[in-house]
PDB file of N, CA and C in Angstrom:
ATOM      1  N   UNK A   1       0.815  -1.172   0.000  1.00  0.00           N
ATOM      2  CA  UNK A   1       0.000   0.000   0.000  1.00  0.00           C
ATOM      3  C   UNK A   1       0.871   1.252   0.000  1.00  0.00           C
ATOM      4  N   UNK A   2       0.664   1.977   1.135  1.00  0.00           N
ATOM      5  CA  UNK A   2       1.114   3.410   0.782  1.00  0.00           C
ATOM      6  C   UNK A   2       2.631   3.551   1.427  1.00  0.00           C
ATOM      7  N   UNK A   3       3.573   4.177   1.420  1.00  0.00           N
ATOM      8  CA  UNK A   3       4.827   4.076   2.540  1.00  0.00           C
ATOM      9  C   UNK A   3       4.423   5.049   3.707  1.00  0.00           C
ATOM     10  N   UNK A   4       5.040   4.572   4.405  1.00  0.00           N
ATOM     11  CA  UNK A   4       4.904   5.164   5.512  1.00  0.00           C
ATOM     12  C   UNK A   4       6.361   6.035   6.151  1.00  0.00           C
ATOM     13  N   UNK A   5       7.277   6.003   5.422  1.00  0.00           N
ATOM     14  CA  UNK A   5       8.507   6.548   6.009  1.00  0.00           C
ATOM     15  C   UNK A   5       9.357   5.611   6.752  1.00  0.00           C
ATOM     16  N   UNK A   6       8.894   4.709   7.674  1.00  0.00           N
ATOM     17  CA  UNK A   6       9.280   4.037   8.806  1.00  0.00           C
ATOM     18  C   UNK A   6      10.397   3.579   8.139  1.00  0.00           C
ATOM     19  N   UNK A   7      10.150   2.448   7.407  1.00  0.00           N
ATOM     20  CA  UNK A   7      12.128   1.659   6.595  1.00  0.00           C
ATOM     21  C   UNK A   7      12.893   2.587   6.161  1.00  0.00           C
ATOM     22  N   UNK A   8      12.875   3.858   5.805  1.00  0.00           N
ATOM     23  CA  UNK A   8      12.980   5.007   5.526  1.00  0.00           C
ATOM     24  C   UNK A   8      14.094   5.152   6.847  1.00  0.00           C
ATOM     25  N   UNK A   9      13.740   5.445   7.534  1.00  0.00           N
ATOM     26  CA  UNK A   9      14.089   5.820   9.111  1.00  0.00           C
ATOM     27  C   UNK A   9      14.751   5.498   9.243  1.00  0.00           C
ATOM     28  N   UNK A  10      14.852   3.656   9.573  1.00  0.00           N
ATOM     29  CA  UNK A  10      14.926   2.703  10.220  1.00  0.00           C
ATOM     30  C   UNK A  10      16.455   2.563   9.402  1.00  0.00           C
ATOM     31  N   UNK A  11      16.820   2.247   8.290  1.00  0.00           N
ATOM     32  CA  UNK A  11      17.859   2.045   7.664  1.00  0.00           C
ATOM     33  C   UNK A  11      19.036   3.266   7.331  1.00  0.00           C
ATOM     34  N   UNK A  12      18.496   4.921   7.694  1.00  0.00           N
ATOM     35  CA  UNK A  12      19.293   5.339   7.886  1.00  0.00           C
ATOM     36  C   UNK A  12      20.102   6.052   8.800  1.00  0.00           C
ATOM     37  N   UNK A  13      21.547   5.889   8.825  1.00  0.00           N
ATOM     38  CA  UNK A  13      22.366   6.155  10.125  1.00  0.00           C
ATOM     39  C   UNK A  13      22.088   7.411  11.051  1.00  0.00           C
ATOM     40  N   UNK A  14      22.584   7.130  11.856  1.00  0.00           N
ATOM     41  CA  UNK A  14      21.853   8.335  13.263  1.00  0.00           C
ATOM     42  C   UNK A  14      22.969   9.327  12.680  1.00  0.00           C
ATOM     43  N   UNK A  15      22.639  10.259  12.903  1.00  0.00           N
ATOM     44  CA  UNK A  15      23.293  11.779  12.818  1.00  0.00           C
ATOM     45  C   UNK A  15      23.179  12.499  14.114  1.00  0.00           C
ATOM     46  N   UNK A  16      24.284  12.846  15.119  1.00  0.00           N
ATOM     47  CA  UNK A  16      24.102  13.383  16.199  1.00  0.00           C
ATOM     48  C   UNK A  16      23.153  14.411  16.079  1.00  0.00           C
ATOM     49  N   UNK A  17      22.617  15.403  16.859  1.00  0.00           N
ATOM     50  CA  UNK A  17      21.849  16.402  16.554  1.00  0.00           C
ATOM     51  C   UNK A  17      22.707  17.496  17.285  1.00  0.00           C
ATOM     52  N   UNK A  18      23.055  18.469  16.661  1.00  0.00           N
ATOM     53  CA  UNK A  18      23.954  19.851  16.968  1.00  0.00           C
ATOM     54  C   UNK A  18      23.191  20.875  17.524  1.00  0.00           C
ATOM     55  N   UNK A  19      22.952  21.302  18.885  1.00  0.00           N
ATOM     56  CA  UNK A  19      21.890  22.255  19.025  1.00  0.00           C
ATOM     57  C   UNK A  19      23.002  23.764  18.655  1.00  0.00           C
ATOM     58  N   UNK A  20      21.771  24.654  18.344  1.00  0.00           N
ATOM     59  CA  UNK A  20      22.409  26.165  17.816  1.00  0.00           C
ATOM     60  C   UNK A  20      22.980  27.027  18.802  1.00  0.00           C
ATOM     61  N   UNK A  21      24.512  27.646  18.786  1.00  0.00           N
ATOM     62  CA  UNK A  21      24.787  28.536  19.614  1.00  0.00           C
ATOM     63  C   UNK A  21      23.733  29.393  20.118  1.00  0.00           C
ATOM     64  N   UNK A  22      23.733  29.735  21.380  1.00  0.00           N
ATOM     65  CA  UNK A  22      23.068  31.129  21.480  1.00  0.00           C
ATOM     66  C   UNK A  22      24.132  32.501  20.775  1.00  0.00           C
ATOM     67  N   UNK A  23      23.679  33.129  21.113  1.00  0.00           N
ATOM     68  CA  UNK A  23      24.133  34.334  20.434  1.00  0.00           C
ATOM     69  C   UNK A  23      24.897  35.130  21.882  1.00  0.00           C
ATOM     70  N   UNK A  24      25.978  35.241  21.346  1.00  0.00           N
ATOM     71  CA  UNK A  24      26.682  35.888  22.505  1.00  0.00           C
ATOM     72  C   UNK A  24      26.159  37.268  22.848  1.00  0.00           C
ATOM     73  N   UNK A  25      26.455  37.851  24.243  1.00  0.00           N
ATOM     74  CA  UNK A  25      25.658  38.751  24.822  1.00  0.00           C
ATOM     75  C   UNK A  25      26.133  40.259  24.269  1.00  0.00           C
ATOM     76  N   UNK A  26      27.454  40.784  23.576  1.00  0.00           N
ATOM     77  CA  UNK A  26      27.911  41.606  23.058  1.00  0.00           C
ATOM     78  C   UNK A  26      26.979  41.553  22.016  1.00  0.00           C
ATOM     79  N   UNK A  27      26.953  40.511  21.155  1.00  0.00           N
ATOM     80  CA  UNK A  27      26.378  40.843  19.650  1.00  0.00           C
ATOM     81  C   UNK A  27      24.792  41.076  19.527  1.00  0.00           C
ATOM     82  N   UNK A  28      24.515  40.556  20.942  1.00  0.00           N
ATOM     83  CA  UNK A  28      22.947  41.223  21.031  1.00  0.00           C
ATOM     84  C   UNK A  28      22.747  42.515  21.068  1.00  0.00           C
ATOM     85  N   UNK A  29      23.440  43.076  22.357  1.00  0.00           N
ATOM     86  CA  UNK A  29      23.616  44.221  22.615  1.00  0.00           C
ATOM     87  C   UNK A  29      23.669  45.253  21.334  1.00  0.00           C
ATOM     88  N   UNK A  30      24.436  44.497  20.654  1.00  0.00           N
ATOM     89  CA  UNK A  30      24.967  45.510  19.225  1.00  0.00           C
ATOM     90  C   UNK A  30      23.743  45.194  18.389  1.00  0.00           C
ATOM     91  N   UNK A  31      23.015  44.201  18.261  1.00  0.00           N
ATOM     92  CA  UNK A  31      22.045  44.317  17.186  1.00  0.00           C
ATOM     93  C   UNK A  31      20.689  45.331  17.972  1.00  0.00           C
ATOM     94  N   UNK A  32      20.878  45.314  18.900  1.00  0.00           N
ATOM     95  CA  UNK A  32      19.598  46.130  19.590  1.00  0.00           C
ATOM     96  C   UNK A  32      20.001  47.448  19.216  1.00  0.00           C
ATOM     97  N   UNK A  33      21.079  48.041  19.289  1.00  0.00           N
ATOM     98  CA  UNK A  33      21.581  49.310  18.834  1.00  0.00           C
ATOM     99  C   UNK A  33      21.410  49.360  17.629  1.00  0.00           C
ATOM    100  N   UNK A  34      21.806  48.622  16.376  1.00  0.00           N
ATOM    101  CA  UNK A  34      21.393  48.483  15.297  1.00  0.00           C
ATOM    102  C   UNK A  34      20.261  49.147  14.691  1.00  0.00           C
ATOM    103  N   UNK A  35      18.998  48.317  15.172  1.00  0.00           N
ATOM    104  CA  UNK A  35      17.612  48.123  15.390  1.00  0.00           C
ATOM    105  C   UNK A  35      17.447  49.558  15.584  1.00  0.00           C
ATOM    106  N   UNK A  36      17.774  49.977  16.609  1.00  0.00           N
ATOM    107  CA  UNK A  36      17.340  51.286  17.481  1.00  0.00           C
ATOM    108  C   UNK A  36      17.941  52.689  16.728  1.00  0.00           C
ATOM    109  N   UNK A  37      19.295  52.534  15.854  1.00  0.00           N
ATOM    110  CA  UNK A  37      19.749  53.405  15.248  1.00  0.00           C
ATOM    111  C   UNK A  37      18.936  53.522  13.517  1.00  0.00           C
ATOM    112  N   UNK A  38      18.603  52.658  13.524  1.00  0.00           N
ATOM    113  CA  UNK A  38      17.644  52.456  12.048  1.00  0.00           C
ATOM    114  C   UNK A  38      16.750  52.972  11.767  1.00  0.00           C
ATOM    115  N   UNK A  39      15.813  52.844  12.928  1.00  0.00           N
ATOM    116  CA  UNK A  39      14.725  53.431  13.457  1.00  0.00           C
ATOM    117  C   UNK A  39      14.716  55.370  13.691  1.00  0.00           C
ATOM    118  N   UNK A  40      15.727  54.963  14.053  1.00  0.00           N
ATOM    119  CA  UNK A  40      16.332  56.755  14.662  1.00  0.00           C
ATOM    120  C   UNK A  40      16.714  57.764  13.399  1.00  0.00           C
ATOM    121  N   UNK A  41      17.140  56.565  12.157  1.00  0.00           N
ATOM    122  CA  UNK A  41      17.753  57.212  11.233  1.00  0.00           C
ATOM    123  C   UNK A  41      16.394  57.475  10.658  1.00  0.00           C
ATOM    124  N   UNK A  42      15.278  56.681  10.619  1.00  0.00           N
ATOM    125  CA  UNK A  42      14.212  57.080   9.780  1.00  0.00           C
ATOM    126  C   UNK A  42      13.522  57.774  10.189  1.00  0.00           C
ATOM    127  N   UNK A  43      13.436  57.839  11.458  1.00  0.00           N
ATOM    128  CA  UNK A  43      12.545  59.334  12.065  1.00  0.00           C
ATOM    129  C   UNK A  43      13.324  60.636  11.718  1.00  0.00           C
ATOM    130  N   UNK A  44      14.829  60.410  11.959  1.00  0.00           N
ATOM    131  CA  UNK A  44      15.409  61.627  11.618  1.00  0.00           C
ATOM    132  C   UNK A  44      14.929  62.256  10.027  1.00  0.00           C
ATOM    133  N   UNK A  45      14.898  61.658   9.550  1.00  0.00           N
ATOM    134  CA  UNK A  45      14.743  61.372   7.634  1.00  0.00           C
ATOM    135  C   UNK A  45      13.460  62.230   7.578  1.00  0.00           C
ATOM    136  N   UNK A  46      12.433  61.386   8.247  1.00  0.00           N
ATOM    137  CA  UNK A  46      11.180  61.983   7.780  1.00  0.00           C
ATOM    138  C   UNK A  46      10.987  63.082   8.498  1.00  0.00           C
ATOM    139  N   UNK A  47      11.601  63.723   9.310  1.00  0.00           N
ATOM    140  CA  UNK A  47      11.418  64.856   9.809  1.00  0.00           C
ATOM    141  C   UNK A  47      12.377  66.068   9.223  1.00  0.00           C
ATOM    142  N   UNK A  48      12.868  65.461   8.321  1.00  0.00           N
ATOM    143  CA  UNK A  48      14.063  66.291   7.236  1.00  0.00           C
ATOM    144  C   UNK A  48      14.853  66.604   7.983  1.00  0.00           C
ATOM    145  N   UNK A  49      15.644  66.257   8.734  1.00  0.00           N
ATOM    146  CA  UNK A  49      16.812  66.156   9.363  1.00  0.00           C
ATOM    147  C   UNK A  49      17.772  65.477   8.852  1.00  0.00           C
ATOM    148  N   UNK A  50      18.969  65.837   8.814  1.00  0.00           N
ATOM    149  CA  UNK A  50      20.141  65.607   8.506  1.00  0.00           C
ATOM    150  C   UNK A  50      20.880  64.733   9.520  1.00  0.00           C
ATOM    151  N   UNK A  51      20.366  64.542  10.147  1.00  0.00           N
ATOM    152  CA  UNK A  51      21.135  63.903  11.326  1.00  0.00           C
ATOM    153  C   UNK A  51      21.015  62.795  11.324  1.00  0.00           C
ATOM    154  N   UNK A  52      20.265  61.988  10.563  1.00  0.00           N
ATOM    155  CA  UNK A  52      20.077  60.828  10.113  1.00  0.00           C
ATOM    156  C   UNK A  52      21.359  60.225   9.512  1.00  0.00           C
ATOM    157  N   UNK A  53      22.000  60.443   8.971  1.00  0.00           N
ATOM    158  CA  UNK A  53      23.418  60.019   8.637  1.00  0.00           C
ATOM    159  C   UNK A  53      24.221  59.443   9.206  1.00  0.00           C
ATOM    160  N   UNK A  54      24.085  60.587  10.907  1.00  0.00           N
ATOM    161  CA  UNK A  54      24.987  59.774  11.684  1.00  0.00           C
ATOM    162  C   UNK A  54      24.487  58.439  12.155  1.00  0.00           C
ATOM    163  N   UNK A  55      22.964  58.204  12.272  1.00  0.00           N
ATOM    164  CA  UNK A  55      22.170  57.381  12.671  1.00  0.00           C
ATOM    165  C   UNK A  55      22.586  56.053  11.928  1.00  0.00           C
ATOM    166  N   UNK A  56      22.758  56.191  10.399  1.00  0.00           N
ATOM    167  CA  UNK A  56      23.026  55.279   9.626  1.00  0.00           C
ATOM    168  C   UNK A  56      24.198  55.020   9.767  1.00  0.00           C
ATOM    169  N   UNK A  57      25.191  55.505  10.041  1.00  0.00           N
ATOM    170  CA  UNK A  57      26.566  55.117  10.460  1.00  0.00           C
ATOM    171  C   UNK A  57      26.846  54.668  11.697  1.00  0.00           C
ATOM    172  N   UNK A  58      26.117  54.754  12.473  1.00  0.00           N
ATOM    173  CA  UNK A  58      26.112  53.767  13.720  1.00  0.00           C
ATOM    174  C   UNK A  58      25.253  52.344  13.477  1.00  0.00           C
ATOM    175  N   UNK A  59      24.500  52.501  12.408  1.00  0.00           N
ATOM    176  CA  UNK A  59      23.543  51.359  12.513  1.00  0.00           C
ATOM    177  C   UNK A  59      24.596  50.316  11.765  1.00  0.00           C
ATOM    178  N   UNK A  60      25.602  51.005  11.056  1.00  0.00           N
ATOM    179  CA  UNK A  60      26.668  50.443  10.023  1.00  0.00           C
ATOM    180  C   UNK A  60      27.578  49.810  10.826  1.00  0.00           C
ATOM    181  N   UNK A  61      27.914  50.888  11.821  1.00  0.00           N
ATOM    182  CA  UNK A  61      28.941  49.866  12.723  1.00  0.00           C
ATOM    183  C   UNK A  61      28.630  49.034  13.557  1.00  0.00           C
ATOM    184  N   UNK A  62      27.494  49.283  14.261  1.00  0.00           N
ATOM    185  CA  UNK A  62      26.691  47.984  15.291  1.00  0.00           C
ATOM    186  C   UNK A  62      26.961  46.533  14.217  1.00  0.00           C
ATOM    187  N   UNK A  63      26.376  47.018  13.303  1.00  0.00           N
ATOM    188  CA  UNK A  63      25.851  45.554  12.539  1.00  0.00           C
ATOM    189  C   UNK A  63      27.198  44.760  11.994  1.00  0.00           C
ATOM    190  N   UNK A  64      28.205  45.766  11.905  1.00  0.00           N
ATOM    191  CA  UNK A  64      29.692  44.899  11.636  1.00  0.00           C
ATOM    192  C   UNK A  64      29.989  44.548  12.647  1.00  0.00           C
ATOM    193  N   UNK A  65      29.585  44.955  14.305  1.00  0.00           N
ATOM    194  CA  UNK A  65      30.061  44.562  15.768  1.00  0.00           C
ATOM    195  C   UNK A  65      29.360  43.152  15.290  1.00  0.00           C
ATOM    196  N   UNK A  66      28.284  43.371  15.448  1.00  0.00           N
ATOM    197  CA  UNK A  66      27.108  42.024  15.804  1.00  0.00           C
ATOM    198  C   UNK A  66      27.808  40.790  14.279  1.00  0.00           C
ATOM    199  N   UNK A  67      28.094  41.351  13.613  1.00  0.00           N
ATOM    200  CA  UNK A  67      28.863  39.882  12.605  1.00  0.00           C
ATOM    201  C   UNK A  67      30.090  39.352  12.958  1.00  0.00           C
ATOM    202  N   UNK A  68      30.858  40.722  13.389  1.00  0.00           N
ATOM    203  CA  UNK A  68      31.904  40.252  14.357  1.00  0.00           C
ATOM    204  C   UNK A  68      31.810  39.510  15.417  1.00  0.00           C
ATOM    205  N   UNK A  69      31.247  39.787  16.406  1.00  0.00           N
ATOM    206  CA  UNK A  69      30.939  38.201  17.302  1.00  0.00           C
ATOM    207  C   UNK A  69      30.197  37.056  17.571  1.00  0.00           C
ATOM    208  N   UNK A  70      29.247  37.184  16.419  1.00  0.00           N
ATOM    209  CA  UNK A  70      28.814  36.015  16.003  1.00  0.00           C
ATOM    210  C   UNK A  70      29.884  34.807  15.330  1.00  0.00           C
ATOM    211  N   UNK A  71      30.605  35.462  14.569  1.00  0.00           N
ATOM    212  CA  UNK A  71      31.284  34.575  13.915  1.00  0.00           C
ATOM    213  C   UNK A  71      33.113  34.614  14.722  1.00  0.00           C
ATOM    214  N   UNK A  72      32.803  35.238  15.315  1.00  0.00           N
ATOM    215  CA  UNK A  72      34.321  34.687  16.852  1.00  0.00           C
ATOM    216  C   UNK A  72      34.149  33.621  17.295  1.00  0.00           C
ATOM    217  N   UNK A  73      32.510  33.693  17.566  1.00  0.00           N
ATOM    218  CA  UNK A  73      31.858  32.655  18.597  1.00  0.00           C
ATOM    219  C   UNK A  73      32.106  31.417  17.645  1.00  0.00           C
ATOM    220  N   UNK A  74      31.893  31.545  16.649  1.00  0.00           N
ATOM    221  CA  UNK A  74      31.511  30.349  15.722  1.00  0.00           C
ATOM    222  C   UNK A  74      32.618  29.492  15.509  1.00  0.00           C
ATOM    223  N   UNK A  75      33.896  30.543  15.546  1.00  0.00           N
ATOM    224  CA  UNK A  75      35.272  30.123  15.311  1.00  0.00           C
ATOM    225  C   UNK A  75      35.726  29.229  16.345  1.00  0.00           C
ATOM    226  N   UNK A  76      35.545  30.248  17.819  1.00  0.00           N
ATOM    227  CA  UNK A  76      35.939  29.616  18.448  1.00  0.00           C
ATOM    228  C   UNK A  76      35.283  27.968  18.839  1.00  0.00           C
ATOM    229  N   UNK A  77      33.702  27.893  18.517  1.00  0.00           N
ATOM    230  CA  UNK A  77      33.123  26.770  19.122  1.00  0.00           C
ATOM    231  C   UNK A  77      33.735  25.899  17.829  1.00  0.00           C
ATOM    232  N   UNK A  78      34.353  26.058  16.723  1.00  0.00           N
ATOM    233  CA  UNK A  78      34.900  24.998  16.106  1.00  0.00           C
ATOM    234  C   UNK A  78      36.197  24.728  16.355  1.00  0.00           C
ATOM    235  N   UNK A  79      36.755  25.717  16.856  1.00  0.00           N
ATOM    236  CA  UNK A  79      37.829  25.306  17.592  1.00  0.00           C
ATOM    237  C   UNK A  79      38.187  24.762  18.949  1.00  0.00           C
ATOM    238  N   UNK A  80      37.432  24.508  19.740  1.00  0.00           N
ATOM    239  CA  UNK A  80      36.895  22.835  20.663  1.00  0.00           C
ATOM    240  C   UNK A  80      36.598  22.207  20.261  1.00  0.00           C
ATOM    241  N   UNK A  81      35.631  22.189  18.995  1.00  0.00           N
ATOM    242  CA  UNK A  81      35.473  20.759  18.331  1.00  0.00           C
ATOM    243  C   UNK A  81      36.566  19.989  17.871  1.00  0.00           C
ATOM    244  N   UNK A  82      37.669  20.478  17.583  1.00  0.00           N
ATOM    245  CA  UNK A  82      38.431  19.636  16.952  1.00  0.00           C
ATOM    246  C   UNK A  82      39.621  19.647  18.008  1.00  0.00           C
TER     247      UNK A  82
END
């Protein structure tokens, strides 16, 4: 009749299961600033302010912080793995 998946299953090898880093507490920090400078830049904007610029240039550097320690973290947790 119909399959059911089960031999499916059953015949192939276990694969540990890898749970996901959390996100380290710096790079949160920095994406909340991010977030918050984005926001800041677009109110500045629509209120024809110029000051929005700087807004976008902080939202520029948060977000290179927050890739920056995401991927430290990442480095480093592969570097205990091996």
């Amino acid at each position: 009749m119909g399959d059911t998946g089960r031999d499916h299953v059953a015949c192939s090898p276990t694969v540990p299961r890898q749970e996901p880093l959390p996100m380290p507490r710096l790079a949160f920090y920095a994406l909340v600033v991010c977030v918050l400078a984005v926001a800041a830049a677009v109110v500045s904007f629509v209120q024809g302010s110029l000051l929005g610029i700087i807004w976008v240039l902080i939202a520029g550097l948060s977000s290179n912080m927050v890739w920056f320690y995401v991927r430290k973290q990442r480095m480093e947790a592969a570097a205990e793995a091996n």
